[in-house]
Protein backbone atom coordinates (compact mmCIF):
# COMPACT_ATOMS: atom_id res chain seq x y z
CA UNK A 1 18.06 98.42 37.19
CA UNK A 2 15.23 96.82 35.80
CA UNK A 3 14.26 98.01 31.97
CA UNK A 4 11.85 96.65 28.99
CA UNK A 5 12.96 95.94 25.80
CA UNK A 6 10.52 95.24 22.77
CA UNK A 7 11.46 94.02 19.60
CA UNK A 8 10.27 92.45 16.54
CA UNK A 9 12.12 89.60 14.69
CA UNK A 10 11.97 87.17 11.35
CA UNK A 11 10.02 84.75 11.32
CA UNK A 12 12.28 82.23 12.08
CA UNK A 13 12.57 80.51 15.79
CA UNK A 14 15.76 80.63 15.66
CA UNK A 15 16.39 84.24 16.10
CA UNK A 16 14.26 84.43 19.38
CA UNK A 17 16.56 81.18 20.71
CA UNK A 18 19.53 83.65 20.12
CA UNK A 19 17.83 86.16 21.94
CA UNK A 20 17.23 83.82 25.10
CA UNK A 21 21.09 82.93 24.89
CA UNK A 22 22.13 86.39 24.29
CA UNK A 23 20.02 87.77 27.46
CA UNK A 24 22.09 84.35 29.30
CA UNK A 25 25.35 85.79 27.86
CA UNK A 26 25.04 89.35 28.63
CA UNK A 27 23.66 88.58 32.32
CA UNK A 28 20.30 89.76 32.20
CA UNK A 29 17.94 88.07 34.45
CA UNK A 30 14.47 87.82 32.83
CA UNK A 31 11.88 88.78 35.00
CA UNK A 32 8.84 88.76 32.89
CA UNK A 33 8.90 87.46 29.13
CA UNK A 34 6.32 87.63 27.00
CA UNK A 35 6.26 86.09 23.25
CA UNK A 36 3.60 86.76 20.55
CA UNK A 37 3.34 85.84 16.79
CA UNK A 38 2.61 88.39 14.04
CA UNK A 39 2.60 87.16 10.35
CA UNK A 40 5.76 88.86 9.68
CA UNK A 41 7.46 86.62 12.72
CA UNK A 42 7.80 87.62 16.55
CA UNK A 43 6.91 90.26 18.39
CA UNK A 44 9.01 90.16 22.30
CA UNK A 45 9.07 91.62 25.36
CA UNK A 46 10.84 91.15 28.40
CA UNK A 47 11.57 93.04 31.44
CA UNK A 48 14.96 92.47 32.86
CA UNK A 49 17.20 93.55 35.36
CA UNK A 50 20.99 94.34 35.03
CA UNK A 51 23.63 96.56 35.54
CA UNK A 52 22.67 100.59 34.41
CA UNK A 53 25.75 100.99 32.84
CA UNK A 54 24.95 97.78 30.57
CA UNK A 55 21.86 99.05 29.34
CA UNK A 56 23.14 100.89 25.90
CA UNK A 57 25.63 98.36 25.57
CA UNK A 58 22.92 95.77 25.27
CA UNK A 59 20.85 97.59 23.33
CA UNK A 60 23.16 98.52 20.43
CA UNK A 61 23.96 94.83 20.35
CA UNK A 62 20.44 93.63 20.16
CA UNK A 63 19.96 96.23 17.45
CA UNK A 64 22.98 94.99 15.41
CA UNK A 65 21.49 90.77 16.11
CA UNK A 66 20.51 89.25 12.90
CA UNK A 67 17.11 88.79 12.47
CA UNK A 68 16.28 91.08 15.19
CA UNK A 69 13.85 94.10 14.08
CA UNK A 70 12.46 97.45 15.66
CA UNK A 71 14.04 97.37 18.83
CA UNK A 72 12.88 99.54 21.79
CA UNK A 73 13.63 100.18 25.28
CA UNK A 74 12.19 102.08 27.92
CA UNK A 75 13.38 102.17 31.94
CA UNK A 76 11.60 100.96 34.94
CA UNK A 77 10.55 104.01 37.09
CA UNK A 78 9.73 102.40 40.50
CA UNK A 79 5.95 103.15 41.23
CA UNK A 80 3.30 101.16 43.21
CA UNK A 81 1.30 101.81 40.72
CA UNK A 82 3.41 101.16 37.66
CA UNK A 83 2.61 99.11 34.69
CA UNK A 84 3.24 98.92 30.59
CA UNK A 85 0.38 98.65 28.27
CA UNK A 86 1.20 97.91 24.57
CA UNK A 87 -1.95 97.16 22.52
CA UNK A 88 -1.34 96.69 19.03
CA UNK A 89 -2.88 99.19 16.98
CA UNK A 90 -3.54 97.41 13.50
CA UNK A 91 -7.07 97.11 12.22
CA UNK A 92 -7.64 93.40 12.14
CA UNK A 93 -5.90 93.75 16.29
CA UNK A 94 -7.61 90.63 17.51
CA UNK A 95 -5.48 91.56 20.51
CA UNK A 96 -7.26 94.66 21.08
CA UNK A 97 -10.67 93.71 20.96
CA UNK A 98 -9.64 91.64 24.07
């Protein structure tokens, strides 16, 4: 089942190279990754694929990671013409005058 998680974290690097191990532990296989910085730290998302019966499991775990902040997930519904738009709505978005 693929699935997208978003999350926020500290601004330490750190955190997001526990993430990358963590998604190596668990067995998720990263399909798309995407990395931004925000002044607070990190702001992640990934679409992965695993197991659908790993999904909460994962989830609650990434929640409970130190360092690890606001973390969302939402499931891939097969479409040809699927896609995810996330445009970050703060005034000062440089992002979404792009």
């Amino acid at each position: 089942m693929k699935w997208l998680i978003a999350l926020e974290t500290d601004n330490d690097p750190i955190t997001v190279c526990r993430l990358m191990n963590i998604f190596r532990r668990k067995g998720l296989k990263i399909v798309t990754l995407t990395l931004a910085t925000q002044p607070a730290g990190f702001s992640l998302m990934a679409l992965v694929e695993s197991p659908e019966a790993d999904v909460e499991h994962v989830f609650n775990f990434l929640r409970r990671t130190s360092g690890v902040h606001h973390v969302d997930y939402y499931r891939h519904e097969p479409s040809a013409d699927a896609s995810f738009l996330f445009i970050d709505g703060a005034e000062d978005s440089s992002n979404a005058a792009r």
